[in-house]
N, C-alpha and C. Protein backbone atom coordinates (compact mmCIF):
# COMPACT_ATOMS: atom_id res chain seq x y z
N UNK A 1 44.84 135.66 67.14
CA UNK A 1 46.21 136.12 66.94
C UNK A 1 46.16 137.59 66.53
N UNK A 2 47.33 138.67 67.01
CA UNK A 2 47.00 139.67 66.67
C UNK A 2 47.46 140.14 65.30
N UNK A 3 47.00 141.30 64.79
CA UNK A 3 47.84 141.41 63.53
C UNK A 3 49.36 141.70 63.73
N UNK A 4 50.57 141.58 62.61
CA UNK A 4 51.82 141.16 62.68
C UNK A 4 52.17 142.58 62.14
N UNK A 5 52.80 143.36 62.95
CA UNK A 5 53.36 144.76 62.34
C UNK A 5 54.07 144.37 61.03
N UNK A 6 54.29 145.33 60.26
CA UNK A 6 55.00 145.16 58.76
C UNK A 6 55.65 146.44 58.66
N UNK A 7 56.60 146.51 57.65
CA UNK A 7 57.41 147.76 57.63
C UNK A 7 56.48 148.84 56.76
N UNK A 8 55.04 148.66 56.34
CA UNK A 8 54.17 149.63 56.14
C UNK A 8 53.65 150.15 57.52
N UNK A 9 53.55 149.76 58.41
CA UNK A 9 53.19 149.87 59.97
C UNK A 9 54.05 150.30 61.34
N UNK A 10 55.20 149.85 60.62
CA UNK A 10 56.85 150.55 61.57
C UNK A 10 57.56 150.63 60.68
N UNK A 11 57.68 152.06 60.18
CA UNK A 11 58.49 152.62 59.33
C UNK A 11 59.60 153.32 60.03
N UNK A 12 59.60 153.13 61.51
CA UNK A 12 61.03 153.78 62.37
C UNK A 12 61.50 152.58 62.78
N UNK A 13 61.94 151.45 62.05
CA UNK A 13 62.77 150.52 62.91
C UNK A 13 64.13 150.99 62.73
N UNK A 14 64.68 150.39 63.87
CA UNK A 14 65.82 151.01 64.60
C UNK A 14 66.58 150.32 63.58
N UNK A 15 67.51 151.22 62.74
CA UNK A 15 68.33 150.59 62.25
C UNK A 15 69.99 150.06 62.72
N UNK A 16 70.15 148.38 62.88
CA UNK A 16 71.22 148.37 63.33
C UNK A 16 72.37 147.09 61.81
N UNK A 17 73.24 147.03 62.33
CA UNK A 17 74.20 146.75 60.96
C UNK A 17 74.47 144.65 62.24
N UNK A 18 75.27 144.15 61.42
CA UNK A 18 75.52 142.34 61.74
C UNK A 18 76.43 142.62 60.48
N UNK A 19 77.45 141.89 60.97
CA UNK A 19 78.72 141.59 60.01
C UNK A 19 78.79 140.31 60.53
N UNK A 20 80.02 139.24 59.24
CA UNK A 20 80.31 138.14 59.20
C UNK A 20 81.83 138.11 58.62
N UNK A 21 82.73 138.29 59.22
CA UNK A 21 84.08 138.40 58.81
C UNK A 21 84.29 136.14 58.09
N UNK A 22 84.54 136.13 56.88
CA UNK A 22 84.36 135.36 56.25
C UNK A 22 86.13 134.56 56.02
N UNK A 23 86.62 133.52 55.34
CA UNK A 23 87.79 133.19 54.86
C UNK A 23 87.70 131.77 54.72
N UNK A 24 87.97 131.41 53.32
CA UNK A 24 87.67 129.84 52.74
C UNK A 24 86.68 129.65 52.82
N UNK A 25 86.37 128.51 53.73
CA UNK A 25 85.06 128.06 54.08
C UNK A 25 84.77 128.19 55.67
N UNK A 26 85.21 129.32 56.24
CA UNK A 26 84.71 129.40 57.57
C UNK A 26 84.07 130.68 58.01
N UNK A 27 83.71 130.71 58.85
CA UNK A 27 83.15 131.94 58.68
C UNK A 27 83.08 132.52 60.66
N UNK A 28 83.46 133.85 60.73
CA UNK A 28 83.55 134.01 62.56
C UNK A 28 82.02 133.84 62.69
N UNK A 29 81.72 133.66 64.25
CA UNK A 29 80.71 134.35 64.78
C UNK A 29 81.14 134.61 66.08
N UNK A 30 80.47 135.29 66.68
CA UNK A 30 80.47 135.73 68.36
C UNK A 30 79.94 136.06 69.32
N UNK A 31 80.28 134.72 70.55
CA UNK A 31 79.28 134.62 71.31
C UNK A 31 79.29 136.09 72.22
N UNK A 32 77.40 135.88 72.32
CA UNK A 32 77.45 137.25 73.44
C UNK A 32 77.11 137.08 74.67
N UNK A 33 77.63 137.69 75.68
CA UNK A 33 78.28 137.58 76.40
C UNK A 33 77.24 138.33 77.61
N UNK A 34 76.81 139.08 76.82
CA UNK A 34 76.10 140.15 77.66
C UNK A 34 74.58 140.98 76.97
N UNK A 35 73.57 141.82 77.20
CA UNK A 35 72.58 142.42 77.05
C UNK A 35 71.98 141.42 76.07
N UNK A 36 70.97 142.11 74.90
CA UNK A 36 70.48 141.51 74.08
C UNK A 36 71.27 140.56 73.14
N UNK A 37 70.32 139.44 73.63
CA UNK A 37 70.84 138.24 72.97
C UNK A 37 72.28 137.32 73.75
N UNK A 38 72.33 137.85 75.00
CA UNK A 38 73.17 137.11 75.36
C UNK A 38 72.96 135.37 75.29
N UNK A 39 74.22 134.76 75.38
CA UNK A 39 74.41 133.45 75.35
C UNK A 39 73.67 132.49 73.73
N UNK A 40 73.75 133.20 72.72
CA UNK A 40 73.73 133.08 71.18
C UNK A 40 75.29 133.54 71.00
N UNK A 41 75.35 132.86 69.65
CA UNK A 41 76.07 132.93 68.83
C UNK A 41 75.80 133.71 67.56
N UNK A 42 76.29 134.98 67.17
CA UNK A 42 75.90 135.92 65.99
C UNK A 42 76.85 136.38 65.48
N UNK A 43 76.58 137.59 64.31
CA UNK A 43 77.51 138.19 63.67
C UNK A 43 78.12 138.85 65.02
N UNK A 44 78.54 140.23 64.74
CA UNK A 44 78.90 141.21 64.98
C UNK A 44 78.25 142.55 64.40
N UNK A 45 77.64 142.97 65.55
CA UNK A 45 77.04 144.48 65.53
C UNK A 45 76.56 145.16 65.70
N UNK A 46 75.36 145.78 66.10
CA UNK A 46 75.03 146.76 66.64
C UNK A 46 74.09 147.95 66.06
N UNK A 47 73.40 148.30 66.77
CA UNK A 47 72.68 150.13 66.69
C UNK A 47 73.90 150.97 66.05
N UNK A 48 73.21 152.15 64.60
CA UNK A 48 73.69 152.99 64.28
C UNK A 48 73.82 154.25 65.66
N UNK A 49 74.69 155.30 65.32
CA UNK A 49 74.55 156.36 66.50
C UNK A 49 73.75 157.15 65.51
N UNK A 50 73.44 158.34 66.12
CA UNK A 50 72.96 159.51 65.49
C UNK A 50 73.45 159.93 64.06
N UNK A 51 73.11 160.48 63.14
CA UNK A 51 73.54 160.74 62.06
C UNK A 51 74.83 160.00 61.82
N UNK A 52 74.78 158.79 62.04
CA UNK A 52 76.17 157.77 61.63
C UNK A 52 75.40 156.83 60.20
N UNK A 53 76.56 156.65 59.50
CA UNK A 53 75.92 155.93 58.10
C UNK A 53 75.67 154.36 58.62
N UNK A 54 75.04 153.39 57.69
CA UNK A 54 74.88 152.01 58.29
C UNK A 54 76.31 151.86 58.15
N UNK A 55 76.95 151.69 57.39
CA UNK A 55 78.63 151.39 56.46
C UNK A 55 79.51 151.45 58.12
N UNK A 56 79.41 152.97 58.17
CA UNK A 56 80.15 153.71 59.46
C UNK A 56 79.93 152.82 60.52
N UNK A 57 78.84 152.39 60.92
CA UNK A 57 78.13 152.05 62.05
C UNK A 57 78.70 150.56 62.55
N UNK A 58 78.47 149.94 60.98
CA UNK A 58 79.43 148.21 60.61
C UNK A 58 80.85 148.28 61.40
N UNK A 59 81.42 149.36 60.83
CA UNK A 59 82.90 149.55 60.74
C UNK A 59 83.25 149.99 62.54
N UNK A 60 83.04 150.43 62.93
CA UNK A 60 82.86 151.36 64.50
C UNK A 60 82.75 149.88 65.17
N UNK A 61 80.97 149.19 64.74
CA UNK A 61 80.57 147.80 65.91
C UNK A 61 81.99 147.07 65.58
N UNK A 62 82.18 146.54 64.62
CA UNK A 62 82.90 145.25 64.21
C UNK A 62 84.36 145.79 65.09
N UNK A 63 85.40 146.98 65.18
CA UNK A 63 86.10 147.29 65.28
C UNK A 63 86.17 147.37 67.08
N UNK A 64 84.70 147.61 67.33
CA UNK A 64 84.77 147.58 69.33
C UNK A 64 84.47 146.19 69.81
N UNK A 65 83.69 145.27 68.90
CA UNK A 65 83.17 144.20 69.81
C UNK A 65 84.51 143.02 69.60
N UNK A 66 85.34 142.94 68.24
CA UNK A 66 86.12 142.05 67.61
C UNK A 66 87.78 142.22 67.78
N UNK A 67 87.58 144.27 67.80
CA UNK A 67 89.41 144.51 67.18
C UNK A 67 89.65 145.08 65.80
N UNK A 68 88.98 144.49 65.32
CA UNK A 68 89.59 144.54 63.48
C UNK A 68 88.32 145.53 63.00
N UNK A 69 89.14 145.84 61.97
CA UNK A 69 88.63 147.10 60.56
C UNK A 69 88.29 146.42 59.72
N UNK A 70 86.94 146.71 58.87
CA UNK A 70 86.22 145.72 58.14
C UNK A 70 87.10 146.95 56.51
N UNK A 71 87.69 146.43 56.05
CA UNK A 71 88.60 147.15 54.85
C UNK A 71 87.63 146.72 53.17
N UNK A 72 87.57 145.37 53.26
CA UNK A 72 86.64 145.00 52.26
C UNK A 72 85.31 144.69 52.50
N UNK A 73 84.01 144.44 51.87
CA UNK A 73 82.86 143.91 52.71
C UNK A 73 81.60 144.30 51.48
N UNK A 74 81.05 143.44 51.70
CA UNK A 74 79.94 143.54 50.72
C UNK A 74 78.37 143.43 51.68
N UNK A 75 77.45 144.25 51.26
CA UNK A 75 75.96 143.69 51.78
C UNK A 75 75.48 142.76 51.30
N UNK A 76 75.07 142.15 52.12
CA UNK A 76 74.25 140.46 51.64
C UNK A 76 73.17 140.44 52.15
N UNK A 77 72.43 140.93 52.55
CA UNK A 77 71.06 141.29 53.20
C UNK A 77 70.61 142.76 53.99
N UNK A 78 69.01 142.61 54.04
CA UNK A 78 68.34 143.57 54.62
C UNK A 78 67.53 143.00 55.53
N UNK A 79 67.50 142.49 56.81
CA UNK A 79 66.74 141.69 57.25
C UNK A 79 65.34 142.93 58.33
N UNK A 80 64.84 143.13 58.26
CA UNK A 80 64.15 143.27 59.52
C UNK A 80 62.98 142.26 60.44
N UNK A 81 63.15 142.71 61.84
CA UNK A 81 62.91 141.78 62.65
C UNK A 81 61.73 142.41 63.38
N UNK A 82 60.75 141.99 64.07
CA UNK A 82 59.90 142.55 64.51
C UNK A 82 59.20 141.47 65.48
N UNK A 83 59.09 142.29 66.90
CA UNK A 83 58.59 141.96 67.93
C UNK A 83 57.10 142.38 68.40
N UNK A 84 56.29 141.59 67.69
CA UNK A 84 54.77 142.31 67.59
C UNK A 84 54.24 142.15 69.81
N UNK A 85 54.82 141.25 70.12
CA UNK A 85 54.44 141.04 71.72
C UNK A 85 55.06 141.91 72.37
N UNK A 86 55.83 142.22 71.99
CA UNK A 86 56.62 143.21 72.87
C UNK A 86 56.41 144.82 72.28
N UNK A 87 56.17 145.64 73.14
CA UNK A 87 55.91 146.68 73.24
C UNK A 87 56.74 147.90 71.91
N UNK A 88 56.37 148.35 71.29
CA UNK A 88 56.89 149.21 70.29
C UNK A 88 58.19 150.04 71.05
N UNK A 89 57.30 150.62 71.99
CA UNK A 89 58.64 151.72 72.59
C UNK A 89 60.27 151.13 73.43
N UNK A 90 59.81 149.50 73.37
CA UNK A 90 61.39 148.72 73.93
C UNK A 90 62.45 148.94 72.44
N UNK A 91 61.85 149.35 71.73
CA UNK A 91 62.37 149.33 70.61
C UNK A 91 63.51 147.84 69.76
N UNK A 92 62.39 147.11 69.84
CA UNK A 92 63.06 146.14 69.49
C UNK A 92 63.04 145.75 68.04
N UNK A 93 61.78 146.40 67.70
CA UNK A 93 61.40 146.09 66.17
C UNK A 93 62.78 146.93 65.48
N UNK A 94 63.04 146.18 64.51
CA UNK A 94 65.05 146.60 63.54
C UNK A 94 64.75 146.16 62.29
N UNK A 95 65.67 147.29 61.73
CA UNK A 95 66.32 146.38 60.41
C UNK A 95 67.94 146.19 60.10
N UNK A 96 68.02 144.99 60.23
CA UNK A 96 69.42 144.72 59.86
C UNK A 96 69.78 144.99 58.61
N UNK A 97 71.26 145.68 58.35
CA UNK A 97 71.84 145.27 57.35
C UNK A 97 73.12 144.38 57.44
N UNK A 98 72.71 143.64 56.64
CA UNK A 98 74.07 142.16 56.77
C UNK A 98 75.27 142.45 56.01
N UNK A 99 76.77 142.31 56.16
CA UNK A 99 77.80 142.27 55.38
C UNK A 99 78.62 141.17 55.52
N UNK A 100 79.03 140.82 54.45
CA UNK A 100 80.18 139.95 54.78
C UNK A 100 81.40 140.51 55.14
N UNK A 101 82.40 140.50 55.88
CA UNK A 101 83.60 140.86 55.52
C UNK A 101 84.65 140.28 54.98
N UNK A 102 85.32 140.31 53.95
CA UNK A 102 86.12 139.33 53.45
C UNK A 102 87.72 140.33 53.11
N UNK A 103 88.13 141.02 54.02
CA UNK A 103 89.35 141.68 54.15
C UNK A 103 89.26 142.58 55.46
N UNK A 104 90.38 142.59 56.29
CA UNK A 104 90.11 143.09 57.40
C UNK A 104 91.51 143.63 58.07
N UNK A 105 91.49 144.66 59.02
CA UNK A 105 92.92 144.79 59.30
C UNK A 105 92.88 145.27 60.90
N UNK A 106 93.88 144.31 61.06
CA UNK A 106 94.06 144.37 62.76
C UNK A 106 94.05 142.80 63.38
N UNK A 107 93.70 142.17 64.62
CA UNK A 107 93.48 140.87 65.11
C UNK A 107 92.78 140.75 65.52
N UNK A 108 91.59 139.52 65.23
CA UNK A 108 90.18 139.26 66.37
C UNK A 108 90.37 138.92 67.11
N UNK A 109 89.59 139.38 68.56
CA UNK A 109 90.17 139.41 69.66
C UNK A 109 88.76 139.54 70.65
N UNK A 110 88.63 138.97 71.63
CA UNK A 110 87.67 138.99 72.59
C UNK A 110 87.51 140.09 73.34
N UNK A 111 86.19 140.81 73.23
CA UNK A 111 85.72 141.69 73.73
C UNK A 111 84.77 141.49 75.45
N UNK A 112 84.58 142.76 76.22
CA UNK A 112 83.88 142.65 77.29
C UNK A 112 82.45 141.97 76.43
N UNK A 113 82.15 142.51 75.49
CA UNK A 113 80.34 141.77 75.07
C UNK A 113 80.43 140.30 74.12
N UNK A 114 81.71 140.31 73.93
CA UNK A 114 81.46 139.00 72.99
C UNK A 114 83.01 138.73 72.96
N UNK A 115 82.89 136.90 72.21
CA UNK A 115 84.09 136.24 72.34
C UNK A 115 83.86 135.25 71.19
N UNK A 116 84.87 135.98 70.09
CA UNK A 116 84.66 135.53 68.60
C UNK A 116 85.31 133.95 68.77
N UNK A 117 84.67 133.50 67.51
CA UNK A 117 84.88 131.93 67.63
C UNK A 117 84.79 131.42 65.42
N UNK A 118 85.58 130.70 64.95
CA UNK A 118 85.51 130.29 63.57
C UNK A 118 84.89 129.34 63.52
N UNK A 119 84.26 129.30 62.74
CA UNK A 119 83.01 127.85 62.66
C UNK A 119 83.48 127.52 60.75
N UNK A 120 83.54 126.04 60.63
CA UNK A 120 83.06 125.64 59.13
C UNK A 120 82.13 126.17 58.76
N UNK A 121 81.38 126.45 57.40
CA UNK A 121 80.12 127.27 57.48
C UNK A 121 79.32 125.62 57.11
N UNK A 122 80.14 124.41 57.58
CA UNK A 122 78.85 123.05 57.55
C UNK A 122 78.85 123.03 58.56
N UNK A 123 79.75 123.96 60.03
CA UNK A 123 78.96 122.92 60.98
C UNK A 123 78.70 124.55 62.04
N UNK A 124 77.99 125.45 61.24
CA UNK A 124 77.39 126.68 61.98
C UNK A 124 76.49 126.05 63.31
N UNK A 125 76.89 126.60 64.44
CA UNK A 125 75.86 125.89 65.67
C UNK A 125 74.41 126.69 65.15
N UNK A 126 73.83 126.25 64.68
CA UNK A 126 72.46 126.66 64.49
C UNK A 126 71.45 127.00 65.76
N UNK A 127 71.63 125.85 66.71
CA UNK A 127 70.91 125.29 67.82
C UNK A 127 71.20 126.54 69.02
N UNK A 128 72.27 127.19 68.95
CA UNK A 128 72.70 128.02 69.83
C UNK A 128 72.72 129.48 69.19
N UNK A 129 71.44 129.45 68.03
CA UNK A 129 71.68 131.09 67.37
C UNK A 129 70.30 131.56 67.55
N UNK A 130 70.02 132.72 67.36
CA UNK A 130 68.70 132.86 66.85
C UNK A 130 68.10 131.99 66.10
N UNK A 131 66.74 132.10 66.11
CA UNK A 131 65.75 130.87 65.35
C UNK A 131 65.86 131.16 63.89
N UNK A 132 66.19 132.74 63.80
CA UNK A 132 65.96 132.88 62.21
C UNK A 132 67.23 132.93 61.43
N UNK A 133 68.27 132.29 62.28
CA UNK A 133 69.73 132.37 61.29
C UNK A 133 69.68 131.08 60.29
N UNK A 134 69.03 130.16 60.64
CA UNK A 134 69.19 129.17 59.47
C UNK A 134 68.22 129.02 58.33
N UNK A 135 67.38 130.35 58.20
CA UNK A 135 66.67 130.69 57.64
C UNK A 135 66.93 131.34 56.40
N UNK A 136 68.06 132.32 56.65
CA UNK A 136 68.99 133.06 55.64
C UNK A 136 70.38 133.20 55.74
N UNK A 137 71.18 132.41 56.75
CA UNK A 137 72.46 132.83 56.96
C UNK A 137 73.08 131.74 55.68
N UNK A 138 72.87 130.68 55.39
CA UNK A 138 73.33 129.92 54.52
C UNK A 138 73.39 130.34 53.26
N UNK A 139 72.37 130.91 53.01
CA UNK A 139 71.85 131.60 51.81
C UNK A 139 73.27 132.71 51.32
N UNK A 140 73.34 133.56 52.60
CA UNK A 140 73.95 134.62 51.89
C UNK A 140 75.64 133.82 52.01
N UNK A 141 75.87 133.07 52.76
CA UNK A 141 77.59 132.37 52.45
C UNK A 141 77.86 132.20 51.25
N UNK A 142 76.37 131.65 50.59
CA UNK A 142 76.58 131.08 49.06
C UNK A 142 76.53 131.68 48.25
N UNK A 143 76.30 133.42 48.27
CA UNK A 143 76.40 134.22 47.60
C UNK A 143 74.72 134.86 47.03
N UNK A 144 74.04 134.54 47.79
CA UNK A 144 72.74 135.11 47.39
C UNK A 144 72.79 136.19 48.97
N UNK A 145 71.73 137.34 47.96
CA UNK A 145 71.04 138.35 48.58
C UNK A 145 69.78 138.24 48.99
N UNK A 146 69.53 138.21 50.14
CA UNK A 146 68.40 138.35 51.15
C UNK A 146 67.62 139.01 52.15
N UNK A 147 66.47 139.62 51.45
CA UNK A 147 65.63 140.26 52.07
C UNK A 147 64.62 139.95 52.63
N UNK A 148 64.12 139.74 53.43
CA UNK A 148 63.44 139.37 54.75
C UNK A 148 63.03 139.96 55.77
N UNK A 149 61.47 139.48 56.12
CA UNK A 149 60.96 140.29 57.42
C UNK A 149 60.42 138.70 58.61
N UNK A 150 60.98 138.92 59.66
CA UNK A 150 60.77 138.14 60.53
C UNK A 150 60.26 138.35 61.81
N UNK A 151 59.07 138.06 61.93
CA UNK A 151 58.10 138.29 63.27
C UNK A 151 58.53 136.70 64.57
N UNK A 152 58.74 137.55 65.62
CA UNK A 152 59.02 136.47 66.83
C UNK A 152 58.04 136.53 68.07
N UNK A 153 58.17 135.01 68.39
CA UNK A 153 57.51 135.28 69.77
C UNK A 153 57.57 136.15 71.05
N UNK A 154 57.01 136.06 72.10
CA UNK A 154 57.72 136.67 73.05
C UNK A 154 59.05 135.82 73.54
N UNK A 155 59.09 134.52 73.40
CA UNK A 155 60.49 133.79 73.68
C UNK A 155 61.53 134.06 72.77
N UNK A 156 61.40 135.27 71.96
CA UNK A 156 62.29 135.16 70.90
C UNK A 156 62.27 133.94 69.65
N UNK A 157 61.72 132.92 69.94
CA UNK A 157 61.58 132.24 68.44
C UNK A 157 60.33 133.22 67.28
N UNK A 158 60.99 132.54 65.94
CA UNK A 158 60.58 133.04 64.63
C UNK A 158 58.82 132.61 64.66
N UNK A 159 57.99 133.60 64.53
CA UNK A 159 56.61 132.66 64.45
C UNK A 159 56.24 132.67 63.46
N UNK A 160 56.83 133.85 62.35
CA UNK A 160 56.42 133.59 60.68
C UNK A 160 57.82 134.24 60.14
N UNK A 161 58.17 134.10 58.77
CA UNK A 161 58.46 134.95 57.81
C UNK A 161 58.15 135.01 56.79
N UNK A 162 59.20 136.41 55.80
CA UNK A 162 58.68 136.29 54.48
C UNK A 162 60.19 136.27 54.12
N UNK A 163 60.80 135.49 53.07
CA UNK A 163 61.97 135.49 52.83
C UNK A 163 62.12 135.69 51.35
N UNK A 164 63.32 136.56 50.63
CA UNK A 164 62.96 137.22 49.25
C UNK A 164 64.48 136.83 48.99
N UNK A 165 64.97 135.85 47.87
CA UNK A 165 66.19 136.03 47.50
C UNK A 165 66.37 137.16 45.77
């Protein structure tokens, strides 16, 4: 097996932002539709641009892929992800930052890349997400903070992590 890059080893992961527009006990997600990660079910979000803040970056994705302005919102994680099979320069190796959103202004609304959907947060499709959402997505609904590094196969499943509440 080869060795597993670490963020002492890729210190340029691409930083991109995942929001979770939240209310009671449900929580959005949205299916994608198109490029990476199509046909999952995820937050909402995206690659920072050039000198754009992560915050900015949240606010911009959530507002093109959904409709709505993330007005309130807290971070609930730092996740990074890392694709040791796949080539450094596809640039796939990231670090997420996670938010909840729990105030918002405007209407969710289906985008060309995705088509938001409310889930109970008991009956999150797990089966239809990434491998590593049921790893920490529960975690942070309930109000814990989570930091995490997650190495995947080339099929995209999780082949290790390290998970830090």
């Amino acid at each position: 097996m080869e060795a597993l890059r670490s963020p002492e080893s890729s210190p340029n992961l691409r930083k991109v932002t995942l929001a979770f527009p939240v209310k009671e006990n449900e929580v959005l997600l949205a299916y994608k539709k198109r490029g990476f990660g199509v046909g999952k079910w995820n937050g909402v979000g995206g690659k920072c641009m050039e000198n754009e803040s992560i915050v900015d970056a949240m606010i911009r994705e959530t507002q093109e892929k959904i409709g709505i302005i993330p007005v309130e919102y807290m971070k609930v994680a730092i996740l990074n992800f890392y694709f040791p099979e796949v080539s450094p320069d596809k640039g796939l190796d990231q670090q997420a930052s996670v938010y909840l959103i729990l105030n918002w202004e405007g209407t969710i609304h289906e985008s060309e890349e995705m088509f938001p959907q409310w889930f109970n947060i008991d009956r999150i499709p797990f089966s239809n997400m990434w491998t590593d959402d049921n790893l920490w997505l529960p975690y942070v609904l309930k109000g814990k903070f989570v930091n995490a590094d997650f190495y995947f196969d080339r099929d995209q499943n999780v082949r290790d992590s390290n998970i830090r509440f």
